[in-house]
Protein backbone atom coordinates (compact mmCIF):
# COMPACT_ATOMS: atom_id res chain seq x y z
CA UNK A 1 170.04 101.14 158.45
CA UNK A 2 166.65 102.32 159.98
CA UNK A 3 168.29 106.03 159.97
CA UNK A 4 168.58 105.66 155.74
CA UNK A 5 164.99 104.26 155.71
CA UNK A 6 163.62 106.96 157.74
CA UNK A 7 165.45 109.92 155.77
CA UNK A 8 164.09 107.88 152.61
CA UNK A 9 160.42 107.82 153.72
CA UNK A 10 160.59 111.32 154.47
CA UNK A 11 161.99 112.73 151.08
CA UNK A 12 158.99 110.69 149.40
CA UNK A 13 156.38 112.07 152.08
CA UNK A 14 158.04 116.00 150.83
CA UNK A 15 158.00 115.01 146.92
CA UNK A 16 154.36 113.72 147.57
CA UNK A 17 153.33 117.13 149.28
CA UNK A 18 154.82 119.31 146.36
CA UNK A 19 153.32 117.01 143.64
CA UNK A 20 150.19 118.98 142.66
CA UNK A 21 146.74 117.57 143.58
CA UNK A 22 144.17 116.82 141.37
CA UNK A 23 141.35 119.00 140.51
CA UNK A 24 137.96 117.23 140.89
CA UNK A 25 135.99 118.77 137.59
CA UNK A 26 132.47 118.69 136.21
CA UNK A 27 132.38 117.55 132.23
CA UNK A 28 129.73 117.40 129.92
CA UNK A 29 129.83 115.73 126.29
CA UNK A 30 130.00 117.95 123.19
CA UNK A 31 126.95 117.20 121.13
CA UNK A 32 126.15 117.58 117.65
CA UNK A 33 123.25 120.14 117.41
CA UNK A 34 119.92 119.43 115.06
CA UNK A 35 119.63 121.89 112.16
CA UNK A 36 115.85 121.91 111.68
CA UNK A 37 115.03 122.02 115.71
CA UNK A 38 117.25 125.20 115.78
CA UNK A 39 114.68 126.70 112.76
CA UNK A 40 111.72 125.75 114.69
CA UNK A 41 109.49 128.85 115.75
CA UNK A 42 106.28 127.22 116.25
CA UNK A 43 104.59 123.81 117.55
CA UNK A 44 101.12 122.83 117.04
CA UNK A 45 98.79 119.82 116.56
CA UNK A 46 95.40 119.40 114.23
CA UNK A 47 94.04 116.92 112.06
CA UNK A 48 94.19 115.88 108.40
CA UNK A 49 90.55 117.30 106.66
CA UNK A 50 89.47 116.53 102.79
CA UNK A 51 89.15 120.26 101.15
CA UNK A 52 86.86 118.08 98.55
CA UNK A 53 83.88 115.42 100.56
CA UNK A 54 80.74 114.71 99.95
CA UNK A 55 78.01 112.98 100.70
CA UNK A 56 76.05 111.99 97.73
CA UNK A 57 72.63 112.17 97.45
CA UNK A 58 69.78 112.08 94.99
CA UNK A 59 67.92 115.15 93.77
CA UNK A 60 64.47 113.60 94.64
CA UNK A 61 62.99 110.94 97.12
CA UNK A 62 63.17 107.05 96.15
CA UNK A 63 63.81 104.01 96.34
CA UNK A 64 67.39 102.47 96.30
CA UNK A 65 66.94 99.47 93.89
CA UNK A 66 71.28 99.34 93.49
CA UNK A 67 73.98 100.19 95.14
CA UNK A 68 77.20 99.72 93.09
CA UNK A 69 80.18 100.67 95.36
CA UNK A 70 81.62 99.79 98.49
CA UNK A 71 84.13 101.28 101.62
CA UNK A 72 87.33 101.69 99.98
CA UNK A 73 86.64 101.65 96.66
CA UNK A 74 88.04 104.20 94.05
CA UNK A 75 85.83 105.97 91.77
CA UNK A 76 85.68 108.59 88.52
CA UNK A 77 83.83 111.42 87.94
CA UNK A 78 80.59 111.25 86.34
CA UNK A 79 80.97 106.68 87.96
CA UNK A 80 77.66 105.51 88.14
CA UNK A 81 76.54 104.89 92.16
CA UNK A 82 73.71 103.78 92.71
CA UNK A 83 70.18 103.65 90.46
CA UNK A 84 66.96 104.33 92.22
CA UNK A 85 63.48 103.02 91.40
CA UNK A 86 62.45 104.65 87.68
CA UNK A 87 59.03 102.78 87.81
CA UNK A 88 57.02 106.32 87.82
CA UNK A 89 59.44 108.09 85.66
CA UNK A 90 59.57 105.97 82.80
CA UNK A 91 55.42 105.78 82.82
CA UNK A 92 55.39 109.54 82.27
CA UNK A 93 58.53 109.21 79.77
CA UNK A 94 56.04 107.35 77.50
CA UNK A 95 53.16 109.59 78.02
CA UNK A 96 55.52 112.44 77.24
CA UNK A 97 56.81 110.77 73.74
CA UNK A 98 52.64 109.81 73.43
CA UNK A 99 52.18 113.50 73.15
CA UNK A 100 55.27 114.48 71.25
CA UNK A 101 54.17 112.06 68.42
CA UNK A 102 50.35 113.03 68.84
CA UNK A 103 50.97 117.04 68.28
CA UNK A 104 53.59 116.03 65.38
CA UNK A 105 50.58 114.23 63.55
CA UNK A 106 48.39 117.28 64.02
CA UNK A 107 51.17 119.75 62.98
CA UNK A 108 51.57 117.74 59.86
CA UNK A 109 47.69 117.60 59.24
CA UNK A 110 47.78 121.19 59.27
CA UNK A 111 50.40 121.68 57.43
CA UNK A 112 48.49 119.11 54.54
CA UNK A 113 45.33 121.51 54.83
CA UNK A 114 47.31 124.55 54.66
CA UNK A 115 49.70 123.59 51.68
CA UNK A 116 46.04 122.83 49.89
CA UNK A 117 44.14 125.46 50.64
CA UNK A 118 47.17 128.09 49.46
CA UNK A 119 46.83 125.94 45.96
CA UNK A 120 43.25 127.22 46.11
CA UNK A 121 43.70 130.81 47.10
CA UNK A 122 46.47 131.12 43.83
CA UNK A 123 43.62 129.47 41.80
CA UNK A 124 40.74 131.63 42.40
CA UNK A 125 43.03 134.85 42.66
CA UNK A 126 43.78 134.10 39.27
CA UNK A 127 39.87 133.32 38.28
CA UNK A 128 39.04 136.99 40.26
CA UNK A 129 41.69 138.84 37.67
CA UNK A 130 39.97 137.36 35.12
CA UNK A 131 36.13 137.68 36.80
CA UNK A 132 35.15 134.01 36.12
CA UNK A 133 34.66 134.14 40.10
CA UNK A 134 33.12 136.53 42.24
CA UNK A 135 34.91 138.70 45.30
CA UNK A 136 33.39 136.78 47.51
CA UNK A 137 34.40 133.67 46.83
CA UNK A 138 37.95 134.71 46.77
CA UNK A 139 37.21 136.48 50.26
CA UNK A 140 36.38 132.93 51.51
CA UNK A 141 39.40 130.77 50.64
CA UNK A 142 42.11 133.78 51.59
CA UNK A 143 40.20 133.73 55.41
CA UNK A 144 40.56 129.77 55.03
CA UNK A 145 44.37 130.22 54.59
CA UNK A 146 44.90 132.78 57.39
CA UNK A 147 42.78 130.67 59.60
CA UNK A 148 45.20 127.17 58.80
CA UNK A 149 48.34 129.56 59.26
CA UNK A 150 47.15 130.68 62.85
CA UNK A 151 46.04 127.04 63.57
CA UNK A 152 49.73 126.14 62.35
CA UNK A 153 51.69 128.41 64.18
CA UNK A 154 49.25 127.37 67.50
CA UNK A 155 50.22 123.30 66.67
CA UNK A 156 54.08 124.27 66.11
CA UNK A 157 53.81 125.82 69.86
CA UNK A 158 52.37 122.75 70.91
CA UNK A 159 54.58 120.89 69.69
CA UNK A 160 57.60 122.28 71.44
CA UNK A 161 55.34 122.04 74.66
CA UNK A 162 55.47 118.75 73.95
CA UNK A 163 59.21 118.59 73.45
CA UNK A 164 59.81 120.35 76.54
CA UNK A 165 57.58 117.91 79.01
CA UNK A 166 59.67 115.11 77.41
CA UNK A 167 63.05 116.36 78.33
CA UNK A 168 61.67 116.98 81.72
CA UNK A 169 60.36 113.89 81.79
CA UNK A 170 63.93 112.71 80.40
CA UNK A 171 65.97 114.69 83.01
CA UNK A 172 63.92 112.95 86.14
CA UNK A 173 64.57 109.46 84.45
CA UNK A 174 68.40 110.88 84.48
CA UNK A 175 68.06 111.69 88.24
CA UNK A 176 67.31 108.24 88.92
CA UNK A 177 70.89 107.52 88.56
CA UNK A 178 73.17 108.80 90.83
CA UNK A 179 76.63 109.80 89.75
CA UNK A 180 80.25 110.88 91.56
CA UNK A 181 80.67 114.45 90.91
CA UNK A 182 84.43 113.98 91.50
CA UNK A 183 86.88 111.66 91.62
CA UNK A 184 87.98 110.20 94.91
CA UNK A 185 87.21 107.18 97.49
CA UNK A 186 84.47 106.19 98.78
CA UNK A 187 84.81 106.16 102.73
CA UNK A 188 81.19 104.97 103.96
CA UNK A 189 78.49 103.33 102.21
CA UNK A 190 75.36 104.49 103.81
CA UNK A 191 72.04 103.12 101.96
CA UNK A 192 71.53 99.49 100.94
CA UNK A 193 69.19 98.34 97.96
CA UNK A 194 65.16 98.84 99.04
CA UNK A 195 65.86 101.83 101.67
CA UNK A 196 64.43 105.45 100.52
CA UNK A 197 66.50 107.82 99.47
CA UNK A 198 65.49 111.72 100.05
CA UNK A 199 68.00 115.11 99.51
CA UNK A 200 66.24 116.30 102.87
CA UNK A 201 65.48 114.38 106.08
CA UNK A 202 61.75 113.28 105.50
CA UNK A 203 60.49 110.37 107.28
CA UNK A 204 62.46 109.90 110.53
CA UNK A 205 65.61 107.28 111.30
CA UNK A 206 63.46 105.16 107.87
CA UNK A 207 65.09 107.35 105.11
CA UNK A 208 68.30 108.25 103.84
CA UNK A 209 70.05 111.38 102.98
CA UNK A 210 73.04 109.66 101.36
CA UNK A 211 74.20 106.62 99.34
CA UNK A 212 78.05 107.30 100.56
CA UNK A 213 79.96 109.69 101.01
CA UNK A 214 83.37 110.50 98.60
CA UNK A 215 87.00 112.13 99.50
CA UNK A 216 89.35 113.58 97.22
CA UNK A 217 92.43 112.29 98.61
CA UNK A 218 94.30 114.78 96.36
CA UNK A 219 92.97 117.79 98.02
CA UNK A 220 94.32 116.69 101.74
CA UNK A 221 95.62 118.99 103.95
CA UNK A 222 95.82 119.69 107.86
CA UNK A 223 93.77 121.96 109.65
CA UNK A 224 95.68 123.25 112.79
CA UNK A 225 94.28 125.56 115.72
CA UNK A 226 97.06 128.29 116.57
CA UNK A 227 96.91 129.99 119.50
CA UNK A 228 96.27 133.55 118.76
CA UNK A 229 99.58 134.99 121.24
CA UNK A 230 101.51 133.10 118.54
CA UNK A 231 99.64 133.98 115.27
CA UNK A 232 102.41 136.66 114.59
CA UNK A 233 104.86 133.89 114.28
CA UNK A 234 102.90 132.09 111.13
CA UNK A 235 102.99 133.31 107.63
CA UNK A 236 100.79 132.25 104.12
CA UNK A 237 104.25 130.03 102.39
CA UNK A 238 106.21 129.36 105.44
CA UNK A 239 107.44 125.33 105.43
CA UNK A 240 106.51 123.25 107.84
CA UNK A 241 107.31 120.03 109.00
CA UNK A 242 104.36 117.51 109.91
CA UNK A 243 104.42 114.29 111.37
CA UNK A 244 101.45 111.88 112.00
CA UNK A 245 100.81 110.48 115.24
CA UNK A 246 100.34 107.31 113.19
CA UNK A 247 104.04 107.57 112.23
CA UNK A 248 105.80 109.15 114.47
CA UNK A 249 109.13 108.83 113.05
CA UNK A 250 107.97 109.96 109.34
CA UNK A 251 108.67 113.51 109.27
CA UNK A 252 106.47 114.77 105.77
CA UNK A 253 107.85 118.59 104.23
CA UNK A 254 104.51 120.78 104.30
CA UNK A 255 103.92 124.49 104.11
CA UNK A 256 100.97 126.89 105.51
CA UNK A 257 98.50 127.46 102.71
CA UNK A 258 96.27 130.08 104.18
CA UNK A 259 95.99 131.69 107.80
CA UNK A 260 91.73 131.95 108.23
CA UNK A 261 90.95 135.71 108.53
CA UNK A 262 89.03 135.28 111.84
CA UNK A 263 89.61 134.25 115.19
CA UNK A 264 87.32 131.75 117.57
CA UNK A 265 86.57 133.64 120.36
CA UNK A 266 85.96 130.68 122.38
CA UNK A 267 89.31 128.70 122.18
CA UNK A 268 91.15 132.14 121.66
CA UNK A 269 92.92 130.45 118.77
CA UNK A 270 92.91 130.92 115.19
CA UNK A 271 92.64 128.52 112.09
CA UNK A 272 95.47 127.60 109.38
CA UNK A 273 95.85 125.59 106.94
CA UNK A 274 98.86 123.30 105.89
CA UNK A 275 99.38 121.67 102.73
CA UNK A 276 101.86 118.85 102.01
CA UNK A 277 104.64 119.19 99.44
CA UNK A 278 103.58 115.46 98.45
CA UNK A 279 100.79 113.38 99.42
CA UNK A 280 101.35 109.45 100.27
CA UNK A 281 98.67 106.81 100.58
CA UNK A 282 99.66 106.88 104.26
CA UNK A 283 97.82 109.78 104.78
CA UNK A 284 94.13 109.49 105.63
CA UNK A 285 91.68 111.68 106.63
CA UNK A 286 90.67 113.04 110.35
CA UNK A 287 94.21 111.39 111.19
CA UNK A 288 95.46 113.62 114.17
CA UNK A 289 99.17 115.56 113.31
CA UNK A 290 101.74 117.67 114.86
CA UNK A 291 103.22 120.54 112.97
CA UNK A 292 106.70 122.63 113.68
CA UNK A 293 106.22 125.66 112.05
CA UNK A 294 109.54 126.65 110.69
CA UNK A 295 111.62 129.82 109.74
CA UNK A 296 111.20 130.98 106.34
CA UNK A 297 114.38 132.51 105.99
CA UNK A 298 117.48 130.53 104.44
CA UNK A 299 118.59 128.49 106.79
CA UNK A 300 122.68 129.26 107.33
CA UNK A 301 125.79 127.25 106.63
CA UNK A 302 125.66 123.52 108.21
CA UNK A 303 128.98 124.27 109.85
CA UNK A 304 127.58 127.08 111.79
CA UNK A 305 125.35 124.90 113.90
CA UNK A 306 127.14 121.54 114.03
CA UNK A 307 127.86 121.34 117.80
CA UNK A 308 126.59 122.89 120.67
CA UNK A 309 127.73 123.35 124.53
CA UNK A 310 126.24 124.55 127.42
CA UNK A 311 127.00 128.78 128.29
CA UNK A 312 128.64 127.66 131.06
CA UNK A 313 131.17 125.42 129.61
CA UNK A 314 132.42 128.85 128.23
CA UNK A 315 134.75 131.58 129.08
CA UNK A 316 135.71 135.21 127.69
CA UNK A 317 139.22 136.33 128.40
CA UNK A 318 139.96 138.88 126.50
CA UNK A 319 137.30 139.24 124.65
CA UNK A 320 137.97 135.58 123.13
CA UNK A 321 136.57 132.55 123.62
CA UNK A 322 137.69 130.08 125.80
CA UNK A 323 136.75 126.19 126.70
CA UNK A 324 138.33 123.51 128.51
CA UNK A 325 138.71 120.26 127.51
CA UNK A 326 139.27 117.21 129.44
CA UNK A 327 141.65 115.25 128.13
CA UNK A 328 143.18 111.94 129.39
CA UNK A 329 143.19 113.09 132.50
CA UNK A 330 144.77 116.67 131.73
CA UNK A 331 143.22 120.45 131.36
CA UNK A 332 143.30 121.43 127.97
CA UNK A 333 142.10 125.42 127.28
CA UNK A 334 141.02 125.69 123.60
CA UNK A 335 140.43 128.91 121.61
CA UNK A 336 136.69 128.43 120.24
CA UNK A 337 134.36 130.33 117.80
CA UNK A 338 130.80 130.63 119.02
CA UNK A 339 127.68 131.42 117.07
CA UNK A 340 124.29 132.06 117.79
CA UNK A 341 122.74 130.95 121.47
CA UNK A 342 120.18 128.46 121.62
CA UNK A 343 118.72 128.22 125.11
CA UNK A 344 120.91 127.54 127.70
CA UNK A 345 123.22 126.46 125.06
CA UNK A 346 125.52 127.85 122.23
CA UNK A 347 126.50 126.45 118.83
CA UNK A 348 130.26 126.05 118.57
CA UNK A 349 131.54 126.85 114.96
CA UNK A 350 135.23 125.61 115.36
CA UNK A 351 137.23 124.64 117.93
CA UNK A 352 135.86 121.24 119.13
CA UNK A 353 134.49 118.23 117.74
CA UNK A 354 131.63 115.88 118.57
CA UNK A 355 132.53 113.56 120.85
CA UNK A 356 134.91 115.15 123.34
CA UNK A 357 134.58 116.24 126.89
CA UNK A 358 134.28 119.72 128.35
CA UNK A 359 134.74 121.14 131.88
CA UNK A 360 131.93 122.77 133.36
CA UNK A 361 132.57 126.09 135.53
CA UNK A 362 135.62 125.49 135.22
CA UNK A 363 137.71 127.71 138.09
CA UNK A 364 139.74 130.42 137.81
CA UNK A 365 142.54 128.97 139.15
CA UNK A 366 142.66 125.80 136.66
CA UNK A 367 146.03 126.29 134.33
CA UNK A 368 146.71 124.58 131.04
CA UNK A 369 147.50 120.88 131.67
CA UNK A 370 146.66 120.67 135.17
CA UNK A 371 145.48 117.61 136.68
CA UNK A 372 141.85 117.18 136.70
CA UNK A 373 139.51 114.19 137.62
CA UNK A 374 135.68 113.69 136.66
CA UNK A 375 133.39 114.19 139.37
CA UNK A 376 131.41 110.65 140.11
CA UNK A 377 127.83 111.21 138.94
């Protein structure tokens, strides 16, 4: 009995020797590969800037007697602001009419005179043809006439004198009100009622330069600093895809508007601008941004650059492509197509799917089925 048991534990120990040993193997997932990272050429960062801001001011120095907006609010072109005081203005305004009226009178008088004394010239012309009246007399009432025409034509140039001081006098009662050039929001309000007002900084920290200052959302775009070793890599119409530090996860389609013809010698960089396909109400200005510049050609067929695997999960025998796949246990080699390289990786075209496992370095000496087992991490 202990002989059988013996000979029996020794034909298992044999058939345990010649059963082949597992390999221990490194594996690595496939993963599905991001079409738009693979197009990237380019990161940068800048901020959101207003093409169209302004600061509005008045044409002359006053006083702020009404201020009609506040932060936020929207506004039309030509939107009243803000009036200043029109005490002065409106003094001269009806000095100006005053005059107007006054050299109207006198160009009427004139004209009253002159209308008469041409009655009187056609009168005595007539009583010269026919000597009742002497040369003289006639001499005398022509001169009259040619003096009331000069004195006429002097008044008429008075009068538009006149005209002229009141539509200056008109225009500065104008300028009194201050108006939105453009349409847009009003992002600071900086002048409250009784403050003075001047276009140019008179009078220390106790006058303004602005009532508040206006954006044109609609003329948004990002200004980004590119490193000049990488200029080469930017073109005017090539997409880009921005996304807001404020919103990370918001990616927003843009494309480069212009590259700026000069370079800052200083930061060794050089400035272009991105505009976005759409604007949102998200978007504000002096918001900071990151920017992928990416490829403007096509971008190729989605199947071409659904998965990806590290080069070294690859072999060429035979000038064909070769993977291993771990598979419940088991080597499995797989024929694969291969497309473009990507880093230390390569996109796989066919051959695999997402999901499954792949030896890494596989060895020379591993044969289709053979017994492998992951490596503990």
């Amino acid at each position: 009995m202990v002989v059988v048991l013996v000979l029996v534990a020794a034909g298992a120990g044999v058939a345990w020797l010649r059963q082949p040993k597992s390999i221990i193997v490194h594996t690595v997932m496939v993963q599905e590969s991001s079409g738009g990272a693979d197009r990237t050429l380019l990161n940068a960062s800048g901020y959101v800037t207003a093409r169209r801001q302004a600061t509005i001011s008045a044409k002359n120095t006053g006083k702020v007697i009404e201020v009609m907006v506040e932060e936020g609010m929207k506004v039309d072109e030509g939107q009243i602001l803000a009036r200043l005081d029109s005490t002065n203005v409106e003094a001269g305004l009806s000095q100006a009419e005053a005059q107007l009226t006054s050299a109207n009178t006198a160009l009427n008088e004139i004209s009253a005179s002159l209308d008469l004394a041409m009655r009187e010239q056609d009168r005595f012309e007539k009583l010269a043809a026919s000597e009742f009246v002497s040369k003289s007399d006639l001499d005398k009432y022509q001169t009259d006439v040619k003096v009331l025409q000069a004195r006429m034509q002097r008044q008429r140039a008075e009068v538009a004198v006149a005209e002229k001081t009141l539509a200056v006098w008109k225009q500065q009662m104008d300028d009194t009100i201050i108006r939105a050039p453009f349409a847009g929001v009003v992002i600071s309000k900086d002048a409250q009622p009784g403050e003075m007002i001047s276009p140019i900084s008179a009078g220390g920290g106790f006058t303004r330069t602005g009532i508040c200052t206006v954006v044109d959302m609609s003329s948004l775009e990002i200004d980004v600093d590119v490193n000049e070793s990488y200029i080469n890599r930017v073109e005017a119409g090539q997409p880009v895809e921005a996304t807001l530090d404020a919103y990370p996860d918001w990616k927003i389609p843009a494309k480069v508007i212009a590259i700026i013809p000069t370079a800052d010698r200083q930061k060794a960089t050089v400035k272009v601008r991105v505009g976005f396909e759409k604007l949102d109400p998200r978007i504000l200005p002096d918001m900071s941004a990151k920017v992928a510049f990416e490829s403007s050609a096509p971008a190729p067929a989605a199947a071409t650059h659904d998965l990806r695997i590290p080069q070294s999960a690859m072999q060429q025998v035979d000038g064909k492509s070769l993977a291993w796949v771990f598979n419940d246990g088991h080597a499995e080699r797989r024929a694969i197509t291969v497309g473009a390289t990507q880093g230390a990786d390569i996109a796989v075209i066919a051959g695999l799917h997402s999901g499954e496992k792949i030896i890494l370095d596989a060895a020379s000496g591993l044969a289709d089925g053979a017994a492998v087992t992951e490596a503990k991490p």
